[in-house]
C-alpha atoms as a PDB file:
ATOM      1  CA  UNK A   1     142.945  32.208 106.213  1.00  0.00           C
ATOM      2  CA  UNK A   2     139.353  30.590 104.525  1.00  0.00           C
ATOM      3  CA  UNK A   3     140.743  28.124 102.123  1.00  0.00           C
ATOM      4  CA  UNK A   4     138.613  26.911  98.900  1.00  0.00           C
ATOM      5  CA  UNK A   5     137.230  23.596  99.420  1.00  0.00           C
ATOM      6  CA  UNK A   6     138.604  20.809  98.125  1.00  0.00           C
ATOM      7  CA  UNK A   7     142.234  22.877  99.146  1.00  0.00           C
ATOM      8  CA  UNK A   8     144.592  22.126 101.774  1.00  0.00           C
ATOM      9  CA  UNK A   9     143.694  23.070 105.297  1.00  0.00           C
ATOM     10  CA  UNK A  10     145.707  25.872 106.499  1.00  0.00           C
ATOM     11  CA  UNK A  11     144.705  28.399 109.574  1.00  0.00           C
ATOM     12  CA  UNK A  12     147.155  31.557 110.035  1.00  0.00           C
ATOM     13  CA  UNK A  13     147.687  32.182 114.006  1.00  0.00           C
ATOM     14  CA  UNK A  14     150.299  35.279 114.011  1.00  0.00           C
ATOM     15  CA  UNK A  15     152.048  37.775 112.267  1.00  0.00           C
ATOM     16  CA  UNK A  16     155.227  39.765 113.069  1.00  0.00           C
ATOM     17  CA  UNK A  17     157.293  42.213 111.364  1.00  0.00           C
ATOM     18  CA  UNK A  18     155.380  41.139 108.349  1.00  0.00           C
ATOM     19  CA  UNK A  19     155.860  37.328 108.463  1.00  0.00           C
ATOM     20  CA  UNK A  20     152.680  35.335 108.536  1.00  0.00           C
ATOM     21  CA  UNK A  21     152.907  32.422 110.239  1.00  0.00           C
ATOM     22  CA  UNK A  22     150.882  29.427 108.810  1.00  0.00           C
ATOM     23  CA  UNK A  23     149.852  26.209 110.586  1.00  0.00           C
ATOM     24  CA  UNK A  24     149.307  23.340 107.582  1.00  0.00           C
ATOM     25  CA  UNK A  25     147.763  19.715 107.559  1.00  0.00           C
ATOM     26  CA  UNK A  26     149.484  17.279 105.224  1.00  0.00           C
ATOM     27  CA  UNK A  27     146.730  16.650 102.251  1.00  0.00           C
ATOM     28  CA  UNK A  28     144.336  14.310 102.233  1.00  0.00           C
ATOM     29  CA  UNK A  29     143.625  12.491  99.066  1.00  0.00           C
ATOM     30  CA  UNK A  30     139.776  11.632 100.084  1.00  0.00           C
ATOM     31  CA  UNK A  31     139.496   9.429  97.063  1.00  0.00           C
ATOM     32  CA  UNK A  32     142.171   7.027  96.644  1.00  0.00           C
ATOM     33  CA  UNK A  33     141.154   5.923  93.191  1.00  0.00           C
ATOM     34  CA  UNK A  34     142.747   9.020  92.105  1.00  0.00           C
ATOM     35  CA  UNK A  35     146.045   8.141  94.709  1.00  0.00           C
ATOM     36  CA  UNK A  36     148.980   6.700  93.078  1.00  0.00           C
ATOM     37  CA  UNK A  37     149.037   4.759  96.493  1.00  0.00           C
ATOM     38  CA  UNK A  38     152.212   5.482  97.381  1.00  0.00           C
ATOM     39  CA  UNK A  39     150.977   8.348  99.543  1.00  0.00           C
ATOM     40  CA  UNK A  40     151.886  11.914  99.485  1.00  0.00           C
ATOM     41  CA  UNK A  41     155.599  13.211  98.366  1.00  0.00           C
ATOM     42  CA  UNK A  42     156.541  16.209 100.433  1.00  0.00           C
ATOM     43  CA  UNK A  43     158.434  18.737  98.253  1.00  0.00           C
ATOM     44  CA  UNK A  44     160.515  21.272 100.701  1.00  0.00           C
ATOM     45  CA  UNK A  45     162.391  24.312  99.014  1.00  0.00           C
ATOM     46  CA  UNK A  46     163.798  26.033 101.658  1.00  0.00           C
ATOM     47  CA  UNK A  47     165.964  29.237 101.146  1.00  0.00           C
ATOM     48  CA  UNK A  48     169.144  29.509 102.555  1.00  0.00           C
ATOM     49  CA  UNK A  49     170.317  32.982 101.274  1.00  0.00           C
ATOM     50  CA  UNK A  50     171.946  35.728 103.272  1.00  0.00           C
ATOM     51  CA  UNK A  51     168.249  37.758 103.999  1.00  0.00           C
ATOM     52  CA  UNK A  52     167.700  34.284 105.899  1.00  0.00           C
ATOM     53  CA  UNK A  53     170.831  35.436 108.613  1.00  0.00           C
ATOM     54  CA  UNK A  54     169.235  35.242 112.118  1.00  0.00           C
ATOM     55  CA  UNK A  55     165.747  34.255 113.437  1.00  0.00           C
ATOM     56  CA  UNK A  56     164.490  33.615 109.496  1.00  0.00           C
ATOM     57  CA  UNK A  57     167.087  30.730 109.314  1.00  0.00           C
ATOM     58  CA  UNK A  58     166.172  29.263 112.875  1.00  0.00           C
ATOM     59  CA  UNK A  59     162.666  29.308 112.239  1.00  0.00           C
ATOM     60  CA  UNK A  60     163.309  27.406 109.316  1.00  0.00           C
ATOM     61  CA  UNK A  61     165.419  25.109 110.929  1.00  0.00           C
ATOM     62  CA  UNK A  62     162.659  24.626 113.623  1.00  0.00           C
ATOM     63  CA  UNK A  63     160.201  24.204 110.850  1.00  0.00           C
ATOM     64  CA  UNK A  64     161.868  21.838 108.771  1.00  0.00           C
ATOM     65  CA  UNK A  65     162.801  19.918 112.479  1.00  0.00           C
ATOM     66  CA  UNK A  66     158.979  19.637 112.745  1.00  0.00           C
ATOM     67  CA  UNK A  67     158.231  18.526 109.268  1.00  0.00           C
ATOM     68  CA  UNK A  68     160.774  16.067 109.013  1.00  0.00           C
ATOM     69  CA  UNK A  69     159.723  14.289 112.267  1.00  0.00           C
ATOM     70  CA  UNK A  70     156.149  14.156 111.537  1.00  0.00           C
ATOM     71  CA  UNK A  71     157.236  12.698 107.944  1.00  0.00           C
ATOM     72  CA  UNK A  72     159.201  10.240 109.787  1.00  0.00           C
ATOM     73  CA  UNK A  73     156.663   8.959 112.276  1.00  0.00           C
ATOM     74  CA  UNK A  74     153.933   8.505 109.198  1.00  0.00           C
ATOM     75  CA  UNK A  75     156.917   7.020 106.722  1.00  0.00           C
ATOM     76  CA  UNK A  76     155.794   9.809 104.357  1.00  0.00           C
ATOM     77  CA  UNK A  77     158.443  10.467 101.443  1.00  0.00           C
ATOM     78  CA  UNK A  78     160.067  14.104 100.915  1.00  0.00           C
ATOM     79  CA  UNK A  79     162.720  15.984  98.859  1.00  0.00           C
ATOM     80  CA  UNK A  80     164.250  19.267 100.723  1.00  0.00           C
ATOM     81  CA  UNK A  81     165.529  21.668  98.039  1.00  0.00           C
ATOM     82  CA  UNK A  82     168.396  23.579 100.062  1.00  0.00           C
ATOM     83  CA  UNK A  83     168.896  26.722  97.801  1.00  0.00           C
ATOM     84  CA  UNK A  84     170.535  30.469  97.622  1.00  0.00           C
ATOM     85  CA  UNK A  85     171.873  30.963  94.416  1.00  0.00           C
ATOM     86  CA  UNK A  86     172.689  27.447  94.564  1.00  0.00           C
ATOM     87  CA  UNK A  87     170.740  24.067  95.059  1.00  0.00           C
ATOM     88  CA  UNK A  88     171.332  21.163  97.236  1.00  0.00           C
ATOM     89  CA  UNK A  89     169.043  18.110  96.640  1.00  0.00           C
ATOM     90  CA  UNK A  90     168.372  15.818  99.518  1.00  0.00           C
ATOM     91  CA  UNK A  91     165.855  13.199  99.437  1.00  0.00           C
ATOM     92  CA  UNK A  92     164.518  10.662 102.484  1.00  0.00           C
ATOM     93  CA  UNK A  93     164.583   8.147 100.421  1.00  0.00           C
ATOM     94  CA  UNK A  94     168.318   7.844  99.582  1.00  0.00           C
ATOM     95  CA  UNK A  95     170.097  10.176 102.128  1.00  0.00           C
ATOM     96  CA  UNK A  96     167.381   8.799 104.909  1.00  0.00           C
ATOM     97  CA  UNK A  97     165.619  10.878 107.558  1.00  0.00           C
ATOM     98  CA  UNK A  98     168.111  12.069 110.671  1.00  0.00           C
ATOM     99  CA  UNK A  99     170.435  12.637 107.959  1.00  0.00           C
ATOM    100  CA  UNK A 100     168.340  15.223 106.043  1.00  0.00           C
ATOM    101  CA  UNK A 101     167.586  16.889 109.771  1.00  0.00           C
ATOM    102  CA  UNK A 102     170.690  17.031 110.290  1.00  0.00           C
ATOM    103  CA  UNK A 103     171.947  18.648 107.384  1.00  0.00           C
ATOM    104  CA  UNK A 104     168.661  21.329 108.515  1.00  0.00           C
ATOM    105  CA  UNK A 105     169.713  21.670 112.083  1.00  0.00           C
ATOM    106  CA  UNK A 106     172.992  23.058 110.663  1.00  0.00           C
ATOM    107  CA  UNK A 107     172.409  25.070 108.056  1.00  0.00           C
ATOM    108  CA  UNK A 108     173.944  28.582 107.237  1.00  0.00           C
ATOM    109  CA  UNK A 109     172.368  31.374 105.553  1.00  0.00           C
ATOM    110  CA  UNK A 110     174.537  32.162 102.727  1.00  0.00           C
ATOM    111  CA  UNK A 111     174.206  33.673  98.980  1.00  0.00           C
ATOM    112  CA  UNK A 112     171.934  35.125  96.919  1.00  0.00           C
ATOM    113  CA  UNK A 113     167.931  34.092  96.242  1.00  0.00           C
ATOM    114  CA  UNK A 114     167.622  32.087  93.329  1.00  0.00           C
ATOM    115  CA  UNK A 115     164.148  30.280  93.408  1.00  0.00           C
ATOM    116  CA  UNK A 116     164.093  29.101  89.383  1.00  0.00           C
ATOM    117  CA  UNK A 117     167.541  26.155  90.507  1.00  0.00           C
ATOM    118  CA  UNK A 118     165.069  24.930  93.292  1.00  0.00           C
ATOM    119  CA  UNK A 119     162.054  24.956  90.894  1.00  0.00           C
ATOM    120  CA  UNK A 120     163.978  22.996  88.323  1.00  0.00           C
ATOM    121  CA  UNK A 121     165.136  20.534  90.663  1.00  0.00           C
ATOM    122  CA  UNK A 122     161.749  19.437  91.976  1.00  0.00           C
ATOM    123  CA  UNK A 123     160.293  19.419  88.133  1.00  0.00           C
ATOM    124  CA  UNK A 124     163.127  17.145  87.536  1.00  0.00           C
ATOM    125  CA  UNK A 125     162.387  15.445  91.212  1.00  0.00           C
ATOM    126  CA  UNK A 126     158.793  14.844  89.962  1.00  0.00           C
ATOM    127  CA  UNK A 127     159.280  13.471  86.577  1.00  0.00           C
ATOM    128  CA  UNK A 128     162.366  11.455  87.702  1.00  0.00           C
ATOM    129  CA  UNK A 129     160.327   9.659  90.669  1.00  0.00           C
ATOM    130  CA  UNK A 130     156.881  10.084  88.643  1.00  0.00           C
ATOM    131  CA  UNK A 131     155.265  11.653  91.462  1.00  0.00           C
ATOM    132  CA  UNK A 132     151.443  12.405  91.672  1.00  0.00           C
ATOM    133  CA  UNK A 133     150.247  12.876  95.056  1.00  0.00           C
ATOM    134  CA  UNK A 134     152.607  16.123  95.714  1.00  0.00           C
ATOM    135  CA  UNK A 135     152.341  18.331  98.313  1.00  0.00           C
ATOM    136  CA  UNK A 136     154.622  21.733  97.976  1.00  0.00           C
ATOM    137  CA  UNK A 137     155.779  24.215 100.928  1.00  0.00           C
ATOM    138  CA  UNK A 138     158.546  27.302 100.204  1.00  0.00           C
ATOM    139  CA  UNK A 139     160.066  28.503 103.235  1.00  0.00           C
ATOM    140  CA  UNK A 140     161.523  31.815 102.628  1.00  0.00           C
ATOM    141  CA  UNK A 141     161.563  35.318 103.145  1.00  0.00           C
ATOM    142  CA  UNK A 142     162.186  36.862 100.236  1.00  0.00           C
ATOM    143  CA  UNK A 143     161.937  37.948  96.405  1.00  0.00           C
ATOM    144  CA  UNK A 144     164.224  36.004  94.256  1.00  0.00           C
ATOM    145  CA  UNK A 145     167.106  38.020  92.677  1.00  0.00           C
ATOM    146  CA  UNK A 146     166.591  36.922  89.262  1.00  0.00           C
ATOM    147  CA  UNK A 147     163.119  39.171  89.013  1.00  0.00           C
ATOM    148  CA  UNK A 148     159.978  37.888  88.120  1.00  0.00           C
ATOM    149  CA  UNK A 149     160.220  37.834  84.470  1.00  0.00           C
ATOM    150  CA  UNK A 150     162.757  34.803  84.720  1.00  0.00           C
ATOM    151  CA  UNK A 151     160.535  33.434  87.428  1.00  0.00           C
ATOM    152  CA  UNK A 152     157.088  33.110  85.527  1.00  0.00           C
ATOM    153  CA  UNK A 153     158.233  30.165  82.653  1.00  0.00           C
ATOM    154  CA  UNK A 154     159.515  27.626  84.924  1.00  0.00           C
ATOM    155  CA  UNK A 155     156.874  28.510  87.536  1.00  0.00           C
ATOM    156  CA  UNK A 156     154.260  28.180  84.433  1.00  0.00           C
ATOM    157  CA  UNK A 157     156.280  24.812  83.906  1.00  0.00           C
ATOM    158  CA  UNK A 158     155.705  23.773  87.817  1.00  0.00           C
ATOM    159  CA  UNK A 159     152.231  24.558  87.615  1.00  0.00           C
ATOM    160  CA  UNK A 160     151.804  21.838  84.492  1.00  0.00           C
ATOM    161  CA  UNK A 161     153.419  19.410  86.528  1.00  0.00           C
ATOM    162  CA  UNK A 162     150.699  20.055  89.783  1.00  0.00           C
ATOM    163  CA  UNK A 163     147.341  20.479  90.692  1.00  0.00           C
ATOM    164  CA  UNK A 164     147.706  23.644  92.689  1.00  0.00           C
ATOM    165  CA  UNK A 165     145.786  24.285  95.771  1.00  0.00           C
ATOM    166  CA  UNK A 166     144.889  27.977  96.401  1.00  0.00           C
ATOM    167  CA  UNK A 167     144.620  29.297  99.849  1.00  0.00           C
ATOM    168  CA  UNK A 168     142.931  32.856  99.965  1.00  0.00           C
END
């Protein structure tokens, strides 16, 4: 993957049966006067729907595992957005860290794909907490079940809320 400058660093090292798998670094915020110094929010909505049933959900679980540990060691906020065609907010903050890998490590997949219940909950995540150094990751498999056309306004409504980083 060449990302943009200025983008988050990214490097793909496999693909199988059409899943790509991604390696990420956390961001960066090189200048701090544009920080709101209290260091980057982690925004996780991870799908939990029945095309997750198998390895999808256990290499979510793994991945979440990871994320949340390396979160923990750094003291780096995050929100995981559980969803299918339901959402589950949890938040280390309030619920705390083991419990929120935890509640990963035994997770189901369940449901339909609903992406727009997740999306609203970190818009209202984000204004709630006024958070500006955001960093977003989807784990999922899948097209959501609503379609696209109910997709696009609160995506367009996400996307006023962030500075997106495009990889290519």
């Amino acid at each position: 993957i060449k990302m943009e400058s200025n983008s988050l660093q990214a490097n793909a090292f496999g693909m199988l049966e059409g899943y790509l798998a991604v390696q990420l670094e956390f961001p960066y915020i090189a200048d701090q006067s544009k920080s709101s110094g209290k260091g980057t929010h982690s925004l996780f909505a991870l799908d939990r729907s029945g095309s997750m049933s198998g390895s999808p959900i256990e290499d979510a679980r793994g991945a979440m595992g990871s994320f949340i540990t390396k979160l923990q060691k750094e003291q780096l906020p995050f929100s995981l957005f559980a969803f299918d065609h339901m959402t589950e907010t949890y938040h280390s903050k309030t619920d705390g860290y083991d419990t929120v890998k935890e509640y990963c490590q035994n997770l189901n997949a369940r449901g339909g794909t609903t992406f727009r219940n997740a999306i609203n909950e970190m818009i209202k995540t984000i204004r709630t907490e006024a958070l500006k150094d955001i960093f977003i990751c989807f784990l999922s498999d899948g097209q959501d079940s609503d379609g696209l056309e109910r997709l696009r306004p609160v995506l367009s409504e996400l996307q006023n809320e962030v500075t997106v980083l495009n990889a290519s």
